[in-house]
Structure formats: structure tokens, C-alpha cells
N, C-alpha and C. Protein backbone atom coordinates (compact mmCIF):
# COMPACT_ATOMS: atom_id res chain seq x y z
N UNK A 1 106.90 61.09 153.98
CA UNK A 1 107.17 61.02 152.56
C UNK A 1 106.52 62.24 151.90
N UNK A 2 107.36 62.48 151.47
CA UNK A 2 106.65 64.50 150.34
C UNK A 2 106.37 63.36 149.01
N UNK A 3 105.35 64.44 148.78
CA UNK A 3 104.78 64.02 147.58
C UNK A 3 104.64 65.00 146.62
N UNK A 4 104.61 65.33 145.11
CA UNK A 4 104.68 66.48 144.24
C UNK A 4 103.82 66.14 143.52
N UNK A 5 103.09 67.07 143.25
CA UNK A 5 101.79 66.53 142.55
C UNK A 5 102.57 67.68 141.40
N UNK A 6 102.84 66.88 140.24
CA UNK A 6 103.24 67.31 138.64
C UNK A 6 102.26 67.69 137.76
N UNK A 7 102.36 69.29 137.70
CA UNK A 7 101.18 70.05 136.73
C UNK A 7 101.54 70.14 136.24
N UNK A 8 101.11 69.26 134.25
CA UNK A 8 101.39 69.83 133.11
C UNK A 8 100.72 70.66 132.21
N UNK A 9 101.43 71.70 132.00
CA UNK A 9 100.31 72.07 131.81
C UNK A 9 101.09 72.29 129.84
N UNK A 10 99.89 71.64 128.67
CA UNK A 10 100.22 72.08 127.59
C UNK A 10 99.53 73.41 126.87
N UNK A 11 101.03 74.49 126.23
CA UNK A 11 100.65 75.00 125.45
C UNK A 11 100.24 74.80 123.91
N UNK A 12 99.66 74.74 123.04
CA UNK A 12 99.90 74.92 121.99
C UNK A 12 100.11 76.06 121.06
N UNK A 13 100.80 76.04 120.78
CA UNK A 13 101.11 77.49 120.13
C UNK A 13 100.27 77.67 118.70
N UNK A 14 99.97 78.35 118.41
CA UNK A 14 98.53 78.66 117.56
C UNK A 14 99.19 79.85 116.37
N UNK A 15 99.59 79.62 115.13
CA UNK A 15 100.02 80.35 114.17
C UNK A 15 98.98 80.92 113.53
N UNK A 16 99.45 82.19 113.55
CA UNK A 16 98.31 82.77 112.23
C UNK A 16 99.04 82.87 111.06
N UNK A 17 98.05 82.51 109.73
CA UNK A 17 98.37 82.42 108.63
C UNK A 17 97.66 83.76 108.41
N UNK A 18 98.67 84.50 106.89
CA UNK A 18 98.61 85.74 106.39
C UNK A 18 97.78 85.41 104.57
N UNK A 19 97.59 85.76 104.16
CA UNK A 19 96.81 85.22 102.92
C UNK A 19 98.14 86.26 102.04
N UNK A 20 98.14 86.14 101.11
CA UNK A 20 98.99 86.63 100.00
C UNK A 20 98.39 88.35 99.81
N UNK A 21 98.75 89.44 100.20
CA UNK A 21 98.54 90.52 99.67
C UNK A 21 97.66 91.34 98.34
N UNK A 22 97.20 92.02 98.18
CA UNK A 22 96.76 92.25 97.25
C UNK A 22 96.99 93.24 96.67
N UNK A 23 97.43 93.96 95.63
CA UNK A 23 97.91 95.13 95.43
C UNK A 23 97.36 95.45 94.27
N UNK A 24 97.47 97.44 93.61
CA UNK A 24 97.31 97.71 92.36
C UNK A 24 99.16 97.11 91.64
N UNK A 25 98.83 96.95 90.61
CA UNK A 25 99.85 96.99 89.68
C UNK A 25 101.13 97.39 89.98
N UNK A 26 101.23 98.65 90.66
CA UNK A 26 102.37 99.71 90.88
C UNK A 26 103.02 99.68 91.81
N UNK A 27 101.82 98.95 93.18
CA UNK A 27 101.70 98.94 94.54
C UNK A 27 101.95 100.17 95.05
N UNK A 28 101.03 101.34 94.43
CA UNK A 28 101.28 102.51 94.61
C UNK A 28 99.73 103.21 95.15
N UNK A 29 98.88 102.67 94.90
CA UNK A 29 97.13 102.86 95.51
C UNK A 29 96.79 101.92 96.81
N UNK A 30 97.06 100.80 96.99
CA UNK A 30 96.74 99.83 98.05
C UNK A 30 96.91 98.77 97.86
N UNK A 31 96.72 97.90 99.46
CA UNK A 31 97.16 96.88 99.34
C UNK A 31 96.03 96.05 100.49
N UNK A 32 95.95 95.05 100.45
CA UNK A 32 95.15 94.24 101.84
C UNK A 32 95.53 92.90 102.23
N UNK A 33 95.44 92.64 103.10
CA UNK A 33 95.74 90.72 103.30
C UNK A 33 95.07 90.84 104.73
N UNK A 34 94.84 89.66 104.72
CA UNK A 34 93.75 89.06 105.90
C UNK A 34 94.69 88.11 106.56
N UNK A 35 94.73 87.90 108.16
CA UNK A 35 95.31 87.07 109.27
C UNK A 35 93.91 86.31 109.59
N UNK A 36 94.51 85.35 109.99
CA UNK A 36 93.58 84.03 110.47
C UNK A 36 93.97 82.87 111.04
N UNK A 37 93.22 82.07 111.33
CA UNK A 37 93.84 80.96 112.53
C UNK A 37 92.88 80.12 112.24
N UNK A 38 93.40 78.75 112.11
CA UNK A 38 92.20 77.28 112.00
C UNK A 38 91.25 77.47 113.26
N UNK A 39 90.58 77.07 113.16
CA UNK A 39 89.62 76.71 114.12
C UNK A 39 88.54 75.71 114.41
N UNK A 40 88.01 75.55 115.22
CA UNK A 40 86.97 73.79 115.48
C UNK A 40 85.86 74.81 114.16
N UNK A 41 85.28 75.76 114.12
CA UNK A 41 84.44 76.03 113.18
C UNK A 41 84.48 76.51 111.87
N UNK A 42 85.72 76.36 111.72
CA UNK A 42 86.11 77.15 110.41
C UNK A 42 87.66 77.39 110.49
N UNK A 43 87.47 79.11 110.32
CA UNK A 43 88.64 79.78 110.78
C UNK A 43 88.36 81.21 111.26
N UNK A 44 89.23 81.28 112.15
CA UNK A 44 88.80 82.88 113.16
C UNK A 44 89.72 83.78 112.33
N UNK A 45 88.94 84.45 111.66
CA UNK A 45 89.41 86.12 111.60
C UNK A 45 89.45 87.06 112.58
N UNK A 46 91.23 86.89 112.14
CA UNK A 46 92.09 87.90 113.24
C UNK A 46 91.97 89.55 112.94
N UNK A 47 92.38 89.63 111.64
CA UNK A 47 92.82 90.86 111.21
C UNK A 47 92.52 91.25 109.68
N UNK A 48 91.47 92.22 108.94
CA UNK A 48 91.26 92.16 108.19
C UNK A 48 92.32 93.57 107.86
N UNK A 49 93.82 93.69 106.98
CA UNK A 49 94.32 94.76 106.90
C UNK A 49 94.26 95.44 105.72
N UNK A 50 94.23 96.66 105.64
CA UNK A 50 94.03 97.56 104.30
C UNK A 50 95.30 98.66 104.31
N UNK A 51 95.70 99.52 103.41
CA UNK A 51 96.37 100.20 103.22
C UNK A 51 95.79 101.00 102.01
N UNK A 52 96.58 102.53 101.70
CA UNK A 52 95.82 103.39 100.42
C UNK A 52 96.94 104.26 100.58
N UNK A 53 96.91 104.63 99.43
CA UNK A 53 98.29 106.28 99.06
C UNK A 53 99.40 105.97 99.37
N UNK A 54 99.72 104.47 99.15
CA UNK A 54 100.99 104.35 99.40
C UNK A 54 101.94 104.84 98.73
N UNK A 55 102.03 105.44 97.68
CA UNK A 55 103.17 106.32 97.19
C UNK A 55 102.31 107.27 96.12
N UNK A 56 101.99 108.42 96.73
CA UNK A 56 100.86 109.07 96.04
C UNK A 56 99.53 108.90 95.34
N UNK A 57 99.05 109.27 94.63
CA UNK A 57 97.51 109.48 93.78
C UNK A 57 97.09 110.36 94.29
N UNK A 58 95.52 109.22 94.39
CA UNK A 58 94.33 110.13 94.97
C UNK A 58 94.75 111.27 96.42
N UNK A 59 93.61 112.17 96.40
CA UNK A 59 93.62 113.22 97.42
C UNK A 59 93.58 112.92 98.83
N UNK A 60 92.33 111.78 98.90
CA UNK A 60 92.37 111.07 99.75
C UNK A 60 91.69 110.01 99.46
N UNK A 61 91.21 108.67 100.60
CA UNK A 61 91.18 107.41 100.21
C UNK A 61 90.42 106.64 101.61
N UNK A 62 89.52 105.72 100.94
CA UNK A 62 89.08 105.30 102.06
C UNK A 62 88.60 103.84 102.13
N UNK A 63 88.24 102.98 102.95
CA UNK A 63 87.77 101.67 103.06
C UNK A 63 86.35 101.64 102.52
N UNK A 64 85.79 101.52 101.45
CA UNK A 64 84.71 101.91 101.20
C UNK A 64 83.83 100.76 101.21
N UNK A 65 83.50 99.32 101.47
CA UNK A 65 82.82 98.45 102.53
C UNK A 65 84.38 97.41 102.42
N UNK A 66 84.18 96.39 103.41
CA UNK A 66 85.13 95.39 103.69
C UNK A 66 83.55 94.09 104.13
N UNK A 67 83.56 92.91 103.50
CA UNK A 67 82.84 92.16 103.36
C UNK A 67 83.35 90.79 103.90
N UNK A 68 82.94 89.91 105.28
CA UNK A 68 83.39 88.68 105.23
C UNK A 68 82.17 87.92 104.42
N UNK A 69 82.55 86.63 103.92
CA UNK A 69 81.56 86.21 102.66
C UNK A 69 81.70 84.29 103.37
N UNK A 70 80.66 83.84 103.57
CA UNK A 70 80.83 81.99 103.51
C UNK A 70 79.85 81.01 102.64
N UNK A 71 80.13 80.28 102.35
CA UNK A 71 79.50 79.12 100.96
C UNK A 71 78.92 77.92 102.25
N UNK A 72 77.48 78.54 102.63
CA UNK A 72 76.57 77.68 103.11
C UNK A 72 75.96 77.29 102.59
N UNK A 73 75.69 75.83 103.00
CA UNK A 73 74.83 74.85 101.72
C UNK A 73 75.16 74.94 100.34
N UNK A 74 76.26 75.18 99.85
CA UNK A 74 76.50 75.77 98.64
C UNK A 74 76.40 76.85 98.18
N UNK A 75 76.29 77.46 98.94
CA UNK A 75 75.32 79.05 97.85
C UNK A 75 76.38 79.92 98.64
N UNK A 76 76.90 81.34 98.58
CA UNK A 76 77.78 81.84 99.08
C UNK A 76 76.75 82.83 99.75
N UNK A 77 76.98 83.59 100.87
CA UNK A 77 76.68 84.63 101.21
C UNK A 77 77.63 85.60 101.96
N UNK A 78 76.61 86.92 102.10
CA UNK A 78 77.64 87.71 102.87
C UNK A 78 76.94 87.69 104.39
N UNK A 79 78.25 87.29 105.45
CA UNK A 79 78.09 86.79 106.67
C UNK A 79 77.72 88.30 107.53
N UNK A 80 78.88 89.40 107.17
CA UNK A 80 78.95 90.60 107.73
C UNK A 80 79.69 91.85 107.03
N UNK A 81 78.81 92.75 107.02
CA UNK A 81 79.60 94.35 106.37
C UNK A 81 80.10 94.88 107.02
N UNK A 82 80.96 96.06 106.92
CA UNK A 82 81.46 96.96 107.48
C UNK A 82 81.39 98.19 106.58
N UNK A 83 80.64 99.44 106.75
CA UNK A 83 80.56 100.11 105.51
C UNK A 83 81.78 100.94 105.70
N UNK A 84 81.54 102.19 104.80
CA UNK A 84 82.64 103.09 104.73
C UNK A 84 83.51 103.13 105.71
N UNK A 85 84.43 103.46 105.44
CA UNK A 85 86.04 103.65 106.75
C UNK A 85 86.06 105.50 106.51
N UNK A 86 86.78 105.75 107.33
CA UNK A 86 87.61 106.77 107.78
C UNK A 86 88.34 107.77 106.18
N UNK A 87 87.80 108.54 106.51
CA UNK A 87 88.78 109.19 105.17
C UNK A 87 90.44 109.08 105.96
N UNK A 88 91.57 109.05 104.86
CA UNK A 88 93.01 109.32 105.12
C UNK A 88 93.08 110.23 103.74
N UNK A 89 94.65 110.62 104.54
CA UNK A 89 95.13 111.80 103.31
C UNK A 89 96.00 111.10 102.61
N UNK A 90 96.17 111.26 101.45
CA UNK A 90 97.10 110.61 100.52
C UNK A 90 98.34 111.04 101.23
N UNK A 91 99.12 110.33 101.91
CA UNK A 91 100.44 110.16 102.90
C UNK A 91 101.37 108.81 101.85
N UNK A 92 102.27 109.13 101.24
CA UNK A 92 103.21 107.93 101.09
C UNK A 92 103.64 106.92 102.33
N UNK A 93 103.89 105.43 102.08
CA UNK A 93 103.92 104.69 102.36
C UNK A 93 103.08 104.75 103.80
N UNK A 94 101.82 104.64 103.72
CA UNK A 94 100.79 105.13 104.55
C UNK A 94 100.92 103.48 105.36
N UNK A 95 100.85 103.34 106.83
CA UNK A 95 100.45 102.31 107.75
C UNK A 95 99.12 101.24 107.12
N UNK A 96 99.71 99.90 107.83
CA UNK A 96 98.61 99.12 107.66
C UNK A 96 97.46 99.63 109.01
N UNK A 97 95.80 99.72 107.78
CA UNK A 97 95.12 99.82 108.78
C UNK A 97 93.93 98.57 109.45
N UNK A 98 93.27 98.28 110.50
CA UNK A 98 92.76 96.86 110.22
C UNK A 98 91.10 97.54 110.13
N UNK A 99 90.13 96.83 109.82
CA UNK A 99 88.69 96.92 109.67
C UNK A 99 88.23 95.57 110.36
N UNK A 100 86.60 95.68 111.02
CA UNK A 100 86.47 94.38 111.51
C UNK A 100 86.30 94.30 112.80
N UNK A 101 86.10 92.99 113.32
CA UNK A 101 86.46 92.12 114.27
C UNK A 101 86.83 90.85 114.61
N UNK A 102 86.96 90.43 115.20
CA UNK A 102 87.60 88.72 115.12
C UNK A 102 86.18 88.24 115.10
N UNK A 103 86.16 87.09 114.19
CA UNK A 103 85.13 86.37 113.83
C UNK A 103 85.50 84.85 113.61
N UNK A 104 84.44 84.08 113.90
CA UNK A 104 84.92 82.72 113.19
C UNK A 104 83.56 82.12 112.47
N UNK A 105 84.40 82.27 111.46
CA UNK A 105 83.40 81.98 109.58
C UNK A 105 84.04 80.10 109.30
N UNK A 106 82.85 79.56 108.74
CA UNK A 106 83.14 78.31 108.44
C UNK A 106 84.21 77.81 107.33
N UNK A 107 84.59 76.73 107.27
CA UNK A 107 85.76 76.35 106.40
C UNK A 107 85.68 77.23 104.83
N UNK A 108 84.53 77.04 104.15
CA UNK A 108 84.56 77.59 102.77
C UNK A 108 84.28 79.50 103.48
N UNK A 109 84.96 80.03 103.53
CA UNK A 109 84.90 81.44 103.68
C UNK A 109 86.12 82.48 102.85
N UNK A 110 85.48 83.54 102.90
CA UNK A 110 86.21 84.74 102.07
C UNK A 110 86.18 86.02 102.56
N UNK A 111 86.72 86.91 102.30
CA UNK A 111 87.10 88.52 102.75
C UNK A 111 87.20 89.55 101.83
N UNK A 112 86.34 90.44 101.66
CA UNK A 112 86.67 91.05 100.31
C UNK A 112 86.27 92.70 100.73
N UNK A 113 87.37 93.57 100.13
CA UNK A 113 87.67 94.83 100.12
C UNK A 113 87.18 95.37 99.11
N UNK A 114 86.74 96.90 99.09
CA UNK A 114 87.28 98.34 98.31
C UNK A 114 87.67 99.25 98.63
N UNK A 115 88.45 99.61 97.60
CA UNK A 115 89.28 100.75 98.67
C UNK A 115 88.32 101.84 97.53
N UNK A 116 88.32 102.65 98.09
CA UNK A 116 87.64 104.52 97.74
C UNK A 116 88.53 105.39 97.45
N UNK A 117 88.67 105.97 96.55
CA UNK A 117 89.72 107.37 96.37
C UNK A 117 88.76 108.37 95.71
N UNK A 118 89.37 109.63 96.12
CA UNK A 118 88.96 110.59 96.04
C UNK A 118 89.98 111.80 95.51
N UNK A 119 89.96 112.77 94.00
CA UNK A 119 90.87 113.67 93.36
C UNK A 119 90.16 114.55 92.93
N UNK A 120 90.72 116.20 93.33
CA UNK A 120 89.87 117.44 92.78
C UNK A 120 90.71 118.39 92.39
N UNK A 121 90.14 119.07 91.58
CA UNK A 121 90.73 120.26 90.69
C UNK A 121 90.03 121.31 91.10
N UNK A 122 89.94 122.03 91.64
CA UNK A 122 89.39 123.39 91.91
C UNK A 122 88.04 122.71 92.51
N UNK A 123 86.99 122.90 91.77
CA UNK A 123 85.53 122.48 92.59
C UNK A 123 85.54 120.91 92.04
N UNK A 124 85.95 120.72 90.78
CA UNK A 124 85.42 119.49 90.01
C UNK A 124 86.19 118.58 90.72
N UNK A 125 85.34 117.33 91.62
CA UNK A 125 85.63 116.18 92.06
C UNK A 125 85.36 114.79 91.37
N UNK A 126 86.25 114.02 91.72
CA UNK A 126 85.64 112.38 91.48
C UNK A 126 86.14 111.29 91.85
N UNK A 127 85.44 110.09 91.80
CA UNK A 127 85.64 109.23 92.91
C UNK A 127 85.87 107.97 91.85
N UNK A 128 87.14 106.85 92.52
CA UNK A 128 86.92 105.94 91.72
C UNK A 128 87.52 104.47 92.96
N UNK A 129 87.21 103.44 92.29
CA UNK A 129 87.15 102.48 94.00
C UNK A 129 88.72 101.38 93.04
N UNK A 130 88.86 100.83 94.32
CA UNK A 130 89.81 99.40 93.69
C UNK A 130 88.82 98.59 93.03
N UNK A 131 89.56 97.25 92.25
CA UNK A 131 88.98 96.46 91.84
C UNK A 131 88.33 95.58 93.13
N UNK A 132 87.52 94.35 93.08
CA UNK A 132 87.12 93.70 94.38
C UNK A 132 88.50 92.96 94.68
N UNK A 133 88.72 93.01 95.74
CA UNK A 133 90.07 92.53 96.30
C UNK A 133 89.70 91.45 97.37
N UNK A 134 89.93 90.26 96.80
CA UNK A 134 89.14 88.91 97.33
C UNK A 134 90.46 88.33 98.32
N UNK A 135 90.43 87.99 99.75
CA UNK A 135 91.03 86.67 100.31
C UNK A 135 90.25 85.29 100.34
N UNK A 136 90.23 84.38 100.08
CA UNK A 136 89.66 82.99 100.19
C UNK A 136 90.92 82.28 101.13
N UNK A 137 90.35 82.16 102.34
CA UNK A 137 90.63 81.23 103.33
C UNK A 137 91.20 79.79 103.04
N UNK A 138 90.16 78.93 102.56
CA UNK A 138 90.04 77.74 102.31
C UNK A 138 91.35 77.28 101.75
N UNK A 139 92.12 78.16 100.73
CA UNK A 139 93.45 77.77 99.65
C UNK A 139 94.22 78.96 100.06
N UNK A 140 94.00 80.14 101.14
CA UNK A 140 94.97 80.91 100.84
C UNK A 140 95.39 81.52 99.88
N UNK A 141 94.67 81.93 98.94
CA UNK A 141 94.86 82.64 97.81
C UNK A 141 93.91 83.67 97.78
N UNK A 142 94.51 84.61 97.11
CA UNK A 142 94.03 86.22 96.85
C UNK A 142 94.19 86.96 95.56
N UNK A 143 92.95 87.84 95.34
CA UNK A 143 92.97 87.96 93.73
C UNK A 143 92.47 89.40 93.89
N UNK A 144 92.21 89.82 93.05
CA UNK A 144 91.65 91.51 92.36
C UNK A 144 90.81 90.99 90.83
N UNK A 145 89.77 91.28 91.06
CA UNK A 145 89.03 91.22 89.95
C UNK A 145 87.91 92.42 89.87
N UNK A 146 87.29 92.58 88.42
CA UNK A 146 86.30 93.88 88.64
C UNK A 146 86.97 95.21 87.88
N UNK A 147 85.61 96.30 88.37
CA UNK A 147 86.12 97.07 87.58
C UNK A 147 86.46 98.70 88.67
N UNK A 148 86.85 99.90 88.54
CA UNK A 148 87.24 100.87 89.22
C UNK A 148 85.54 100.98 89.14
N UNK A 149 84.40 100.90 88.84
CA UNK A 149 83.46 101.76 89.10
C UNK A 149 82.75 101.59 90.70
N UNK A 150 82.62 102.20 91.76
CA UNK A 150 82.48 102.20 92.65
C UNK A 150 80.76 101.92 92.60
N UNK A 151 80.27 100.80 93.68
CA UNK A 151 79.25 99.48 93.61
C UNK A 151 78.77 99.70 95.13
């Protein structure tokens, strides 16, 4: 008598959720949204993405910190920085770029950007940042609040 020993084996297929974008006004300076996935501790950050010069401005432009943020015991903190990024050249419809690493931050958690630009006239330079460009996990919602003065 043969016998078959039946391996099941289950996948579950595991979606990542995208948080709502964030843009200037014009959607012509930048943009960001964060990927993520539930998890037993929270949720794992996949992909923290940024973009800049998407259809001209500044000279050039940069990630100027990217912040994951979580509400332990109530009180919020910042979990992990990433300081300055990479200068880019003001390139129209410039690639998404990511910052980061995969992390897994507890249920109340957040993600928050600035982007850096940079414009000169002969010698005279100056620098001015995005507003704070917030993802919150928890509801999936994303905002811009703040001011251009770079912090």
C-alpha cells in the first residue's frame, strides 16, 4: 500500500498599504508616501519614499532629515533619524527616492519628512525646506503642516 504524506503548505499573502501622498500645492517641489505592512508589533516600515524638482524650482534639493516617530505611554517620540540625503539636481519629473530601513514601530506610529532646496544667483544663495510632511500609520492619513523655515 503507497502512502502520500500531503504537505500543505499555507501562503498568506501580505499587502502593503501606501499612505496618501503628500505634495506642495502645484505638485511641482515634492512629494512622499510611506509603504507598510500590519504586523504582530505594530507595523513594519517598508519604504519611506520622497521625491523633489518634479517640474522645476529649486537648483537643487535634498532629504533634509526623514523621522520615524511612536506614542509610547502616551507621549510621542522620535524612534529613529536619518539626517541629510544626497543632493539631486532639479531634473523634472524626478524618480521616487526611498530613505530608511525596514523597521517595525508600534501601532500608534508616524513618518515625517523635509525636503531641502537650494537657488542661486551669481554668489547669493538660499535655502528653504518643505512644510513637515507627516504619514500616521494608525488611520492612514497624511498631512503637511509648518512653515518653509528650515529646523
Amino acid at each position: 500500500m503507497n502512502r502520500f504524506l500531503l504537505l500543505l503548505t499555507v501562503v498568506q499573502a501580505v499587502s502593503a498599504t501606501t499612505t496618501p501622498q503628500v505634495c506642495d500645492y502645484y505638485v511641482k517641489y515634492y512629494c512622499t508616501k510611506v509603504t507598510y505592512t500590519s504586523d504582530p508589533g505594530g507595523w513594519k516600515i517598508t519604504d519611506r519614499f520622497y521625491r523633489g524638482g518634479i517640474d522645476g524650482g529649486a537648483d537643487i534639493w535634498q532629504t533634509y532629515w526623514t523621522k520615524d516617530m511612536e506614542k509610547i505611554n502616551g507621549v510621542w517620540g522620535v524612534s529613529e533619524t536619518w539626517g541629510q540625503g544626497s543632493w539631486y539636481g532639479n531634473v523634472a519629473l524626478s524618480s521616487w527616492y526611498t530613505r530608511g530601513a525596514d523597521r517595525v514601530r508600534v501601532n500608534y506610529s508616524m513618518v515625517q519628512f523635509r525636503i531641502r532646496f537650494q537657488e542661486c544667483i551669481g554668489m547669493d544663495c538660499w535655502y528653504w525646506c518643505s512644510g513637515y510632511l507627516q504619514h500616521q500609520l494608525w488611520n492612514n492619513l497624511s498631512d503637511e503642516f509648518g512653515t518653509a523655515a528650515c529646523d
